[in-house]
N, C-alpha and C. Protein backbone atom coordinates (compact mmCIF):
# COMPACT_ATOMS: atom_id res chain seq x y z
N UNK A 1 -4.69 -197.35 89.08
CA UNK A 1 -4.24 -196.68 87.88
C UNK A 1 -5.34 -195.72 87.42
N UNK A 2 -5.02 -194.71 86.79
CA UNK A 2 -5.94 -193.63 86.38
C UNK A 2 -6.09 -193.43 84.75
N UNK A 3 -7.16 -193.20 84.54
CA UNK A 3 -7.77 -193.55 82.83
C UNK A 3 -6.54 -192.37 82.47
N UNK A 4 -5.76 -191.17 82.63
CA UNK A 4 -4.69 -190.27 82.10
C UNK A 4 -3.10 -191.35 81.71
N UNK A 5 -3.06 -192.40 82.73
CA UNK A 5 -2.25 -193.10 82.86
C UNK A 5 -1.95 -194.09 81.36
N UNK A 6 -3.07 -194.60 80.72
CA UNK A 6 -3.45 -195.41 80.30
C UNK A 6 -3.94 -194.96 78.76
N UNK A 7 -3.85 -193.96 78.90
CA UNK A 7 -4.54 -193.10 77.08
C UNK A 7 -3.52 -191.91 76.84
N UNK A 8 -3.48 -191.35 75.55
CA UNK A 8 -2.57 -190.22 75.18
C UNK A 8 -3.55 -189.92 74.51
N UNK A 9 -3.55 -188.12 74.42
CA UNK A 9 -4.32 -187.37 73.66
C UNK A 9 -3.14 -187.92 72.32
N UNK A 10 -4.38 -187.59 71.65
CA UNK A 10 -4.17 -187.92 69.94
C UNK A 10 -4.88 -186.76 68.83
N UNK A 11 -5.69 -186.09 69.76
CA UNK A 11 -6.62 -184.88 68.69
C UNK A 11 -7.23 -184.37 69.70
N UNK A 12 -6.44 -182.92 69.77
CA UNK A 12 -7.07 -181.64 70.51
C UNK A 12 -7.48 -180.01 69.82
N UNK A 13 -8.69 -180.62 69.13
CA UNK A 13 -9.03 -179.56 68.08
C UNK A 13 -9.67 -177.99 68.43
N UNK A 14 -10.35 -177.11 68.01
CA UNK A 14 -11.92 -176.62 68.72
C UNK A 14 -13.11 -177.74 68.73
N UNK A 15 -12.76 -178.93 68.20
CA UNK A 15 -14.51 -179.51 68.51
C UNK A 15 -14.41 -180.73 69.16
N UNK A 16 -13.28 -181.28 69.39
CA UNK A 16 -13.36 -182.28 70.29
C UNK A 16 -11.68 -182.92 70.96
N UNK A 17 -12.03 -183.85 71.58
CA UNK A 17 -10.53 -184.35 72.00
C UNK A 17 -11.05 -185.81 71.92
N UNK A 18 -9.81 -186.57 71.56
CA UNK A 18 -9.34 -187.91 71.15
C UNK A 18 -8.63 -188.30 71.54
N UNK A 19 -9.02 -189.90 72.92
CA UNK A 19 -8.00 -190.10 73.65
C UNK A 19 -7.76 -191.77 72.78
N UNK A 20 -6.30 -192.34 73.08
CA UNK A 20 -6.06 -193.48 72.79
C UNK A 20 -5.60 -194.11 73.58
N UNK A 21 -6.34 -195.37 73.88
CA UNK A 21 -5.92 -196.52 74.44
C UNK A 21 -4.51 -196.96 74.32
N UNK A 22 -3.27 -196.59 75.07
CA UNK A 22 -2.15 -197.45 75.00
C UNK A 22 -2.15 -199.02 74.61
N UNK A 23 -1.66 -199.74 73.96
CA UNK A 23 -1.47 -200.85 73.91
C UNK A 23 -1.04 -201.50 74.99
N UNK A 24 -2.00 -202.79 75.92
CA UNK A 24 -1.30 -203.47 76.16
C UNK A 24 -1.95 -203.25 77.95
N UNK A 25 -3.29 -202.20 78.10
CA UNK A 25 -3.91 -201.59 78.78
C UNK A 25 -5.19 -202.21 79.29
N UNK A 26 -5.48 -203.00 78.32
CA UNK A 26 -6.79 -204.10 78.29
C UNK A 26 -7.41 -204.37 79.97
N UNK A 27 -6.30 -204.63 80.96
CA UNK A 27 -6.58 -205.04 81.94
C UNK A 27 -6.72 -203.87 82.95
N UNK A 28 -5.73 -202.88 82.78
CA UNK A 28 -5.98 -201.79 83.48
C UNK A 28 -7.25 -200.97 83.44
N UNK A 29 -8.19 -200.98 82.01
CA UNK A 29 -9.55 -200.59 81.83
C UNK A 29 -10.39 -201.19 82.33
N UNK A 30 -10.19 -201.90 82.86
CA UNK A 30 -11.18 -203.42 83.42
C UNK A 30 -11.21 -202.91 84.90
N UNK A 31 -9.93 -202.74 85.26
CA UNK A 31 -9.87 -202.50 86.75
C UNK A 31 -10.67 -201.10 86.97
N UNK A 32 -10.60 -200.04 86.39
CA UNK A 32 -11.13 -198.83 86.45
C UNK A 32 -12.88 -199.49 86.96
N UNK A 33 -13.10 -200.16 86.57
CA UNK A 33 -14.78 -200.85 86.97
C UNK A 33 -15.67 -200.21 86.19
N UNK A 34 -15.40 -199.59 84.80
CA UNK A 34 -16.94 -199.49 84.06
C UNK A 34 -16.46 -199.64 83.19
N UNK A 35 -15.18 -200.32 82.13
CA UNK A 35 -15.13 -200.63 81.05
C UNK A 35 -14.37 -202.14 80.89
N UNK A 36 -14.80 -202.60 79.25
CA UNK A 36 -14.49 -204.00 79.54
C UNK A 36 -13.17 -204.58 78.74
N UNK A 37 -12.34 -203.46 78.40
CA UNK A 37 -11.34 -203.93 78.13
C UNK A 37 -10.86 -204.43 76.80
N UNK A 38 -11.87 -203.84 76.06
CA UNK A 38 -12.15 -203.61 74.31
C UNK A 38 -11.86 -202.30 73.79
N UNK A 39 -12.29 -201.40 74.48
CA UNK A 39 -12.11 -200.25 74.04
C UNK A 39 -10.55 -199.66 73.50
N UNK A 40 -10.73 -198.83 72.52
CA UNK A 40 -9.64 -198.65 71.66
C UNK A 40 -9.31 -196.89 71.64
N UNK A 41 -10.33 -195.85 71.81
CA UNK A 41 -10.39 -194.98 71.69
C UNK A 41 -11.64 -193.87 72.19
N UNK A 42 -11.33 -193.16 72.63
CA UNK A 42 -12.53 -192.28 73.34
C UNK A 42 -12.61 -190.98 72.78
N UNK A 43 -13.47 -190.54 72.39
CA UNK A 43 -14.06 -188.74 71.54
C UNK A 43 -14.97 -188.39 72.81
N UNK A 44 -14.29 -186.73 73.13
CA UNK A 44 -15.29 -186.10 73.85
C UNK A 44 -15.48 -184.84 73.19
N UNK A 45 -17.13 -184.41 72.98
CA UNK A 45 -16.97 -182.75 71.89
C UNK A 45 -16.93 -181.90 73.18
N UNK A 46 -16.79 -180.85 72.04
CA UNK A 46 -16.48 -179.45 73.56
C UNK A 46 -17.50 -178.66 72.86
N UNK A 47 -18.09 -178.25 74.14
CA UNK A 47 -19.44 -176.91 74.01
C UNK A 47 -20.31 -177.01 75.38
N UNK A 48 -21.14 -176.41 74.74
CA UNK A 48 -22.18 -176.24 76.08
C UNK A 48 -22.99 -178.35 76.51
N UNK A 49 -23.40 -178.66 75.06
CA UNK A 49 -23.28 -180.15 75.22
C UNK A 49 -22.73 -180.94 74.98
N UNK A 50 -22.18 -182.21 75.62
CA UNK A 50 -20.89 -182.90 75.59
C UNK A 50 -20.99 -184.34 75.21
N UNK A 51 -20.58 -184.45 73.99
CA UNK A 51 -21.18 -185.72 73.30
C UNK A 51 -19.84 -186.60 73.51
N UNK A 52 -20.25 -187.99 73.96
CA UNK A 52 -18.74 -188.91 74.61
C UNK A 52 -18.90 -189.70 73.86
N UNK A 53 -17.99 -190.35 73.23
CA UNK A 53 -18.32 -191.52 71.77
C UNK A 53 -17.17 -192.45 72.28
N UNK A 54 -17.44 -193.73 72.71
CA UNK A 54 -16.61 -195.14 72.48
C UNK A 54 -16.16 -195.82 71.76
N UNK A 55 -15.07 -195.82 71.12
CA UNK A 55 -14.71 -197.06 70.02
C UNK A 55 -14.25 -198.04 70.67
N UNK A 56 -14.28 -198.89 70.15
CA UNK A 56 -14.52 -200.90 70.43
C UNK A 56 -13.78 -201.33 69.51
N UNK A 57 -12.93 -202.55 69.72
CA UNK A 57 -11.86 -203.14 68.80
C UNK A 57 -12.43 -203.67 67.38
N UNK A 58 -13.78 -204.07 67.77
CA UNK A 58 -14.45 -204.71 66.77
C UNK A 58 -15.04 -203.58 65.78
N UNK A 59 -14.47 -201.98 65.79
CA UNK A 59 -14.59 -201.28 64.63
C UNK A 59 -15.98 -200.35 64.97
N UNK A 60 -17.04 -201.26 66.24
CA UNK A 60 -18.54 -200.29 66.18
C UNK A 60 -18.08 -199.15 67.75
N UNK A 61 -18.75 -198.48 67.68
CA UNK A 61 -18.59 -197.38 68.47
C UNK A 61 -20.52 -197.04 69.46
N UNK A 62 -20.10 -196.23 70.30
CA UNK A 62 -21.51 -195.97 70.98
C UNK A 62 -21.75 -194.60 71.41
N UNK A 63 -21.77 -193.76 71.59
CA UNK A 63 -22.46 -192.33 72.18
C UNK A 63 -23.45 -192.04 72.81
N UNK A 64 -23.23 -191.00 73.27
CA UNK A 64 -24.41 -190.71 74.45
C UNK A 64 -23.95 -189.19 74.68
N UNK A 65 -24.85 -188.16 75.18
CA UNK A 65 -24.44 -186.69 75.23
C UNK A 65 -24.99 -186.67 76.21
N UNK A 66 -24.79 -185.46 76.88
CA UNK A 66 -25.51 -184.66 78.15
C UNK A 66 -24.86 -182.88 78.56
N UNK A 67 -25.58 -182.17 78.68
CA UNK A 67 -25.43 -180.72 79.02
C UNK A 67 -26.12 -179.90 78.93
N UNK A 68 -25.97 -178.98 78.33
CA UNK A 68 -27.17 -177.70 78.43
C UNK A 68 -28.53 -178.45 77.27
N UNK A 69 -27.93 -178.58 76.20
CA UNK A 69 -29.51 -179.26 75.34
C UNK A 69 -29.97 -180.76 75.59
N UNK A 70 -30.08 -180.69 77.42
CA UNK A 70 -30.20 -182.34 77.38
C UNK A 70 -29.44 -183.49 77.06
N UNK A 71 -29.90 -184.76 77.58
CA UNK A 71 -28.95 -185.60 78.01
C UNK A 71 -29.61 -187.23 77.29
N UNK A 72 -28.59 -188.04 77.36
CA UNK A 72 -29.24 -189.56 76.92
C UNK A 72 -28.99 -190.28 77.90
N UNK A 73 -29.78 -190.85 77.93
CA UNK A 73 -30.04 -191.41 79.04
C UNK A 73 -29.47 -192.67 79.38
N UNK A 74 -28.69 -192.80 80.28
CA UNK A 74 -27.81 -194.14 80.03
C UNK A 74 -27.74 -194.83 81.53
N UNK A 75 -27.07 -196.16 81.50
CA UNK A 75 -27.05 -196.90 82.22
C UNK A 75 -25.72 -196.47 83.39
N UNK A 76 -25.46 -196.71 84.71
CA UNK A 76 -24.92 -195.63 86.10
C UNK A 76 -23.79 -196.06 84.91
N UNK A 77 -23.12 -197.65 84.53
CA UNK A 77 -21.63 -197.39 84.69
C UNK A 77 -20.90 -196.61 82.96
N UNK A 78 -22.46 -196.71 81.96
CA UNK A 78 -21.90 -196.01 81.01
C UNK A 78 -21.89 -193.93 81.92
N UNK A 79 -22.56 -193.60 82.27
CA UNK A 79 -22.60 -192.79 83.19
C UNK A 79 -21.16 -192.44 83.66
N UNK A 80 -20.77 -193.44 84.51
CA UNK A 80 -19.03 -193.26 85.16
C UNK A 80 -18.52 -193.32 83.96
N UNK A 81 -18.44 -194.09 82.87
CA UNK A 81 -17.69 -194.13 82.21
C UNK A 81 -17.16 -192.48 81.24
N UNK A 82 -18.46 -191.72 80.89
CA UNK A 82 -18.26 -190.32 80.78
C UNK A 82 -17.43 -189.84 81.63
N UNK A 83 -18.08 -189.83 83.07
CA UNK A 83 -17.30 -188.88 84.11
C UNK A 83 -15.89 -188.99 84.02
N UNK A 84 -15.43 -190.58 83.73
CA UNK A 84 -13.89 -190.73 84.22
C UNK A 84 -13.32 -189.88 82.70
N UNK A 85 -14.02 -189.91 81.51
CA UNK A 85 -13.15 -189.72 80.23
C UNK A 85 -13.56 -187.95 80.34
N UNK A 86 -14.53 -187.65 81.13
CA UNK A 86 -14.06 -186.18 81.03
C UNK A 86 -13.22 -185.54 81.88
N UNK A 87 -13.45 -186.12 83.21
CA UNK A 87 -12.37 -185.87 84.22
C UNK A 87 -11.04 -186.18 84.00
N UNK A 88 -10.49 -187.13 83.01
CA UNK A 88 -9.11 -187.35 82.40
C UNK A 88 -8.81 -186.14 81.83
N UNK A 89 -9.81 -186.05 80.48
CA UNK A 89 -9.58 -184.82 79.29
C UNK A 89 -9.22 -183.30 80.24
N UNK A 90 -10.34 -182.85 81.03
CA UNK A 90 -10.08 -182.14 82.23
C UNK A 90 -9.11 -181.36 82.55
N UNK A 91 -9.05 -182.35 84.02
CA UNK A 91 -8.72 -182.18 85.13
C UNK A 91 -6.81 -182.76 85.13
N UNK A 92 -6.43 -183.87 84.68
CA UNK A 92 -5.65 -184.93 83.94
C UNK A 92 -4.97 -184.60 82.92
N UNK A 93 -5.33 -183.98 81.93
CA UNK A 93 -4.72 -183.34 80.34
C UNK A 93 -4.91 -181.91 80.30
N UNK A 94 -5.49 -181.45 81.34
CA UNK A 94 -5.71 -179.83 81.18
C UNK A 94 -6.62 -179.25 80.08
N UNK A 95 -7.75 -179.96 79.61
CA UNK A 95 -7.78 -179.54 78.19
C UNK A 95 -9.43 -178.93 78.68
N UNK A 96 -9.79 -177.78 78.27
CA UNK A 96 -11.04 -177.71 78.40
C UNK A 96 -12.03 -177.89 77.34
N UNK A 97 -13.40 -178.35 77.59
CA UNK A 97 -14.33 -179.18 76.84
C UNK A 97 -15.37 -178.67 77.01
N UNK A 98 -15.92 -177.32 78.23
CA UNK A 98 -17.15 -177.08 78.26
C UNK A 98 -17.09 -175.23 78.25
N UNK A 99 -18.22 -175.04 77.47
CA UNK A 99 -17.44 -173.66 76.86
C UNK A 99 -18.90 -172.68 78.00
């Protein structure tokens, strides 16, 4: 299954896109192999740097950026976990994010 499969855009502004977790998906995020099946919602900004923000059922959220003004430095599968939510927004939803 593919993270497009599994989320609906919800907010496609000029400054970012907002994907949502379908209900009922818990297990299909799991299978993707870098998320654990909490997650509720994904923010990616659009520009030259691309800030990816996680929301979590339990209300806290996490971020991390990377692009032209530098990057944070994160662990490989938070890493994939960007790639797959920009390659959804993308490649998947057609939406462009890097200006």
């Amino acid at each position: 299954m593919m993270l497009s499969e599994i989320t609906e855009v919800v907010v496609d502004n000029a400054d970012c896109v907002v994907l949502k977790v379908k209900d009922g998906h818990e297990m299909d995020l799991i299978a993707l192999g870098c998320f654990d099946g909490t997650e509720t919602m994904f923010r990616l900004t659009k520009g030259e740097t691309v800030t990816c923000t996680v929301f979590y059922k339990n209300r806290k959220a996490f971020s991390w950026h990377w692009g032209q003004r530098g990057y944070t430095l994160v662990s490989p599968k938070t890493e994939k976990q960007g790639q797959l939510i920009q390659a959804c927004i993308e490649r998947d939803f057609m939406i462009r994010c890097k200006t």
